[in-house]
N, C-alpha and C. Protein backbone atom coordinates (compact mmCIF):
# COMPACT_ATOMS: atom_id res chain seq x y z
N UNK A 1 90.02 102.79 127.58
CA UNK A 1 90.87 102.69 126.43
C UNK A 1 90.42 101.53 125.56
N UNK A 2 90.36 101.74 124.09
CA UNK A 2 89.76 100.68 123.69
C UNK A 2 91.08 99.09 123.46
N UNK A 3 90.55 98.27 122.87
CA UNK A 3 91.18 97.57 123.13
C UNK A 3 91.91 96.96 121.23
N UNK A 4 93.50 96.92 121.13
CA UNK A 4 93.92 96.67 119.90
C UNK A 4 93.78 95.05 119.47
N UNK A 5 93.02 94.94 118.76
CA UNK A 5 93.22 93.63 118.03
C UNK A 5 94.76 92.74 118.23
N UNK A 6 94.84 91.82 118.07
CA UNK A 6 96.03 90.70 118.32
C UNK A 6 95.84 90.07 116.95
N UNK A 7 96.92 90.19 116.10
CA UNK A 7 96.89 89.26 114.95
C UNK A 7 96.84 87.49 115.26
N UNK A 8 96.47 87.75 114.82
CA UNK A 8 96.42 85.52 114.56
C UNK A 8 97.80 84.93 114.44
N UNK A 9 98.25 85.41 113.68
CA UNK A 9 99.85 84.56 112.84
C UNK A 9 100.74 85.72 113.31
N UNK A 10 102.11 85.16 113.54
CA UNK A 10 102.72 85.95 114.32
C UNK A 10 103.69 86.65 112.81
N UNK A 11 104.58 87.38 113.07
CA UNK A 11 105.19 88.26 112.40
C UNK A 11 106.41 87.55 111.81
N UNK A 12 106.20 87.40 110.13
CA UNK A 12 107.68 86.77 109.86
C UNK A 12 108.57 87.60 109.54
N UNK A 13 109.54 86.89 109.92
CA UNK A 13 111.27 87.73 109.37
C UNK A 13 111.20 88.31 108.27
N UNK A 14 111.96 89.45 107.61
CA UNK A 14 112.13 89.91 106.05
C UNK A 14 113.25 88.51 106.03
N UNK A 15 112.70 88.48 104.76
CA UNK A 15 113.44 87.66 103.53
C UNK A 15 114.40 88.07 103.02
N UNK A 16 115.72 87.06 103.49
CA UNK A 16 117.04 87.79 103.13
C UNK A 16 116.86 88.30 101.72
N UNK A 17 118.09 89.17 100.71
CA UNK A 17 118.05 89.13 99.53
C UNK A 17 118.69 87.59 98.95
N UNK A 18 118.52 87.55 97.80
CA UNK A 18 118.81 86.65 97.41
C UNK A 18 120.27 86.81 96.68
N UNK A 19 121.45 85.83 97.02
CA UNK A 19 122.57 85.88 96.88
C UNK A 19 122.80 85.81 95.26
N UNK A 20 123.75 86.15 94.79
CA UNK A 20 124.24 86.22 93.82
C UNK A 20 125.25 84.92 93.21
N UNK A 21 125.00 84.59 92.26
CA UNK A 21 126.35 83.19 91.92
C UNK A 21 127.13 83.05 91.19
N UNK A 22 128.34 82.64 91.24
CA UNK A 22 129.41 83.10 90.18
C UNK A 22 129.21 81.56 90.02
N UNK A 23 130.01 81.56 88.62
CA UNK A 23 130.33 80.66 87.94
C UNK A 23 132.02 80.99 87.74
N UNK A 24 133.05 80.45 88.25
CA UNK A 24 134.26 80.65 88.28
C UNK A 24 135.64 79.48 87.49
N UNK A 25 136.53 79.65 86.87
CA UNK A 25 137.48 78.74 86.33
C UNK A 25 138.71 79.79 86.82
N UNK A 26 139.30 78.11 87.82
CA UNK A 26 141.10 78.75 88.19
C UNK A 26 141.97 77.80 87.30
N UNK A 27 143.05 78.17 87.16
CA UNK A 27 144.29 77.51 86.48
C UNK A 27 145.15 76.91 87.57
N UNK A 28 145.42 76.09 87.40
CA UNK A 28 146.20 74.92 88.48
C UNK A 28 147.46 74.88 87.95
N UNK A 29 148.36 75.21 89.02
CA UNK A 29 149.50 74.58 88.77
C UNK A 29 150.28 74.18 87.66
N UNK A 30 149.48 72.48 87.37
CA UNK A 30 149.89 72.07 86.53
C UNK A 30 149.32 72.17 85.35
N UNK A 31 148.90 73.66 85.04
CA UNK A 31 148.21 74.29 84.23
C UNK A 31 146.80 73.63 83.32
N UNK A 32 146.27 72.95 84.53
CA UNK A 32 144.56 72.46 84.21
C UNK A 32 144.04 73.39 84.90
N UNK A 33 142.54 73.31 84.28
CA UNK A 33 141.38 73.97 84.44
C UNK A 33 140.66 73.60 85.71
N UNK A 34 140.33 74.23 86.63
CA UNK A 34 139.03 73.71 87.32
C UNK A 34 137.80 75.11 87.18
N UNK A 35 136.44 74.43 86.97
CA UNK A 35 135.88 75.18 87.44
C UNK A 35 134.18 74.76 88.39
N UNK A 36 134.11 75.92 88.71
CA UNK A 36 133.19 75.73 89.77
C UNK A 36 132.05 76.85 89.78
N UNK A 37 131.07 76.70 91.08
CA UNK A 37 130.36 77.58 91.03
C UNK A 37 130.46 78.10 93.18
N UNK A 38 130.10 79.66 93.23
CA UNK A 38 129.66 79.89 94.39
C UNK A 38 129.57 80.95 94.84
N UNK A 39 128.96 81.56 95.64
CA UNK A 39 127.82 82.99 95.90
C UNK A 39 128.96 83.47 97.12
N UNK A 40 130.72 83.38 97.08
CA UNK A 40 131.66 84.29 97.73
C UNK A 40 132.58 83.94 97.06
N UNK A 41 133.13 84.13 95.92
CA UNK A 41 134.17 84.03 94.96
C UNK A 41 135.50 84.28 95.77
N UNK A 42 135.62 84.90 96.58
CA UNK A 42 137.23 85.41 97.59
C UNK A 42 137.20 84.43 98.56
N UNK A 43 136.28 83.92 99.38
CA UNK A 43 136.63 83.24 99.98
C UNK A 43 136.40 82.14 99.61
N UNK A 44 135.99 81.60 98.42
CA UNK A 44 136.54 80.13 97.29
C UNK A 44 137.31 80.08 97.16
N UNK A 45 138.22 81.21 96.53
CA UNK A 45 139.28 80.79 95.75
C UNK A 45 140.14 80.75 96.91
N UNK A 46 140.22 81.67 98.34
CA UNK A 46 141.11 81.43 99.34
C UNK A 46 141.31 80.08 99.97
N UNK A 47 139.96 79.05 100.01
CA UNK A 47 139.69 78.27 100.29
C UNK A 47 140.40 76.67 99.51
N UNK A 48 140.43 77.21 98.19
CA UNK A 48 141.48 76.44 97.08
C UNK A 48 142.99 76.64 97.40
N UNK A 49 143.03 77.40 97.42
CA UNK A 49 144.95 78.03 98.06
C UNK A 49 144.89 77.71 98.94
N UNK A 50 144.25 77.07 99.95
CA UNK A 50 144.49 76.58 101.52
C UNK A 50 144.45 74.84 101.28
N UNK A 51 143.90 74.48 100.03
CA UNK A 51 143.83 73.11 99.84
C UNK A 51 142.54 72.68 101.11
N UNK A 52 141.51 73.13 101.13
CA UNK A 52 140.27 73.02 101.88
C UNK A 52 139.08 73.13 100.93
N UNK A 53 139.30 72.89 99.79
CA UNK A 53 138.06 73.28 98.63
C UNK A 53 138.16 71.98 97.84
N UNK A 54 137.78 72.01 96.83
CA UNK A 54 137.49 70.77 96.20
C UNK A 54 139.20 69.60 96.22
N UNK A 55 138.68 68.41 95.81
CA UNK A 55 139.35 67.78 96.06
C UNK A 55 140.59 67.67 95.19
N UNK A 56 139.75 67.76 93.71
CA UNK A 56 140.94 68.43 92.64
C UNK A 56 141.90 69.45 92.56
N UNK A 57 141.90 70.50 93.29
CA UNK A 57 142.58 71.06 93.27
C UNK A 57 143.46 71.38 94.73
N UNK A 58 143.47 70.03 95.33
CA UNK A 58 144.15 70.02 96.31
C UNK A 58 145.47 69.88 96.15
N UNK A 59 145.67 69.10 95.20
CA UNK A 59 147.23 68.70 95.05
C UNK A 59 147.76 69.52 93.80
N UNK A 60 146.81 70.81 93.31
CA UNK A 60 147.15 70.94 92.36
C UNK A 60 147.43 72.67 92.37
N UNK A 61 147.72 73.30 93.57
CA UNK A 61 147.84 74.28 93.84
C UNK A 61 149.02 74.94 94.00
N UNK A 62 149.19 76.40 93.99
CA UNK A 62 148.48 77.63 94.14
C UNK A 62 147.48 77.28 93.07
N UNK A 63 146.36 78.24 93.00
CA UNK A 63 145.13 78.07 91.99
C UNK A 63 145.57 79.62 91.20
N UNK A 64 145.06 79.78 90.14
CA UNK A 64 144.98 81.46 89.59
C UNK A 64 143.47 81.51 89.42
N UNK A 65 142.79 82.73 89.82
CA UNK A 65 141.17 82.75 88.98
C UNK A 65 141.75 83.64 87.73
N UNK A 66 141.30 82.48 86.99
CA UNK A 66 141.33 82.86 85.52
C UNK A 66 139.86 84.24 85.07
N UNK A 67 138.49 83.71 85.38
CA UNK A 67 137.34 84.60 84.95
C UNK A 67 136.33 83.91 85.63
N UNK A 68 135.27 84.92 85.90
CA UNK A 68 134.21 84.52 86.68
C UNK A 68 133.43 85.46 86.29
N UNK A 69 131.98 84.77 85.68
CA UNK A 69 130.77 85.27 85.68
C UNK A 69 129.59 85.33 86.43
N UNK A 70 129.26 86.27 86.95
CA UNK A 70 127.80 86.50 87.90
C UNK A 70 126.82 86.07 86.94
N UNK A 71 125.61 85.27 88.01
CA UNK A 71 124.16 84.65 87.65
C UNK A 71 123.28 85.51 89.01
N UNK A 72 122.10 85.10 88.39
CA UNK A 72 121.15 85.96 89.68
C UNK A 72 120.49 84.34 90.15
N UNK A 73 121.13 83.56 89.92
CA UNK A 73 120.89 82.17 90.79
C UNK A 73 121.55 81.56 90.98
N UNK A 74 121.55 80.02 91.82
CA UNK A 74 122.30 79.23 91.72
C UNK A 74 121.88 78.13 90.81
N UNK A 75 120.60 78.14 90.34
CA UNK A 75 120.34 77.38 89.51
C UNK A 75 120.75 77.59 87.97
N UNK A 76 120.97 79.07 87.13
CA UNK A 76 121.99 79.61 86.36
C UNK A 76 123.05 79.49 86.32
N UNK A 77 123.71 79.63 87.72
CA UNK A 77 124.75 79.06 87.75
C UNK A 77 125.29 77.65 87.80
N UNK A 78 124.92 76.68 88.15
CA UNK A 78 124.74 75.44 87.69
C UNK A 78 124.42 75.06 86.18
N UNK A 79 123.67 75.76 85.26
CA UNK A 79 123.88 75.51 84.27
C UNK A 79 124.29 75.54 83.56
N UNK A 80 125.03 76.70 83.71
CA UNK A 80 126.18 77.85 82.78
C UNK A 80 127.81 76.79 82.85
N UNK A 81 127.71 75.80 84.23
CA UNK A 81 128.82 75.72 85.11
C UNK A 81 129.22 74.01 83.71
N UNK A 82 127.98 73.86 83.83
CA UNK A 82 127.34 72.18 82.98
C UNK A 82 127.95 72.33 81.47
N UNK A 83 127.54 73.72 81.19
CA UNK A 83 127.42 74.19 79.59
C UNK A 83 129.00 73.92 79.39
N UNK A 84 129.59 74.93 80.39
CA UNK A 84 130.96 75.36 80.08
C UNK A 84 131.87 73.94 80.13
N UNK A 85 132.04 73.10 81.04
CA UNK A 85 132.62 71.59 80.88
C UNK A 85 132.12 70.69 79.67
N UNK A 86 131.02 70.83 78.93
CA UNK A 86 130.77 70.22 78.10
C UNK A 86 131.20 70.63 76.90
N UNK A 87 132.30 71.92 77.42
CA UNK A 87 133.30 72.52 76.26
C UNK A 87 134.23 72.18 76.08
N UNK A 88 134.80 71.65 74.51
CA UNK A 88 136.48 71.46 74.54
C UNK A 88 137.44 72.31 74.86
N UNK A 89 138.75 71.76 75.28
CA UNK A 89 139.75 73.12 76.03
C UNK A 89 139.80 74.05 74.81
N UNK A 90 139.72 74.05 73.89
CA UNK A 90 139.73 74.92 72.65
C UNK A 90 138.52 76.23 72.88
N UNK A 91 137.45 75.67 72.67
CA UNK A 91 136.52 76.36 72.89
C UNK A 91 136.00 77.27 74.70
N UNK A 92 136.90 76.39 75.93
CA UNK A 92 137.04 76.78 77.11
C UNK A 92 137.90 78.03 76.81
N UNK A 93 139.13 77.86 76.04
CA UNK A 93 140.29 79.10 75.72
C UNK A 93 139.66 80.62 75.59
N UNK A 94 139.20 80.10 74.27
CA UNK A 94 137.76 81.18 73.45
C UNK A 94 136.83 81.63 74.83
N UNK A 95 136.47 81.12 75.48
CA UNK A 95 135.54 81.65 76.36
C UNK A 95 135.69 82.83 77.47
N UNK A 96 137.26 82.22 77.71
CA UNK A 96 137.61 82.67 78.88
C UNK A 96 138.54 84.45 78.38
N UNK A 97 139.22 84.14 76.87
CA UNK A 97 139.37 85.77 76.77
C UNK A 97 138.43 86.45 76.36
N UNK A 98 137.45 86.25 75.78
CA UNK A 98 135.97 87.21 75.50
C UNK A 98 135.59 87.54 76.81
């Protein structure tokens, strides 16, 4: 029987897909804004209503998700996240019903 070659380098894993990232704003309570970014939007925002998520909106809960936009990164999403805070609540308003 002849004999099969042995590769050199062993066999890598498939490469997960690459996750998806929201860019998300909830309404607090005391009707401020937070927003954020992260690649499981349900279990964020559950995570905010448990007061286990950011620190701001610990004391400032129940949370509402107001709107959340998908990025095909997290680096999009980080920028989108930058853009949107460097908005006045006026222009945050405007954003969020379009």
């Amino acid at each position: 029987m002849p004999r099969t070659k042995k590769s050199a380098t062993p066999a890598r894993p498939p490469v997960p897909a690459a996750k998806s990232w929201y860019l998300y704003v909830l309404r607090c309570r005391d009707d401020s804004l937070y927003c954020g970014i992260t690649n499981d939007l349900e279990r964020r925002v559950t995570q905010h209503n448990a007061g286990k998520a950011a620190r701001y909106t610990r004391g400032r809960g129940p949370v509402v998700l107001l709107r959340s936009w998908l990025h095909e990164s997290k680096s999009a999403a980080l920028k989108a996240e930058i853009a949107f805070k460097k908005l006045s609540r006026a222009a945050k308003g405007q954003s969020l019903v379009a």
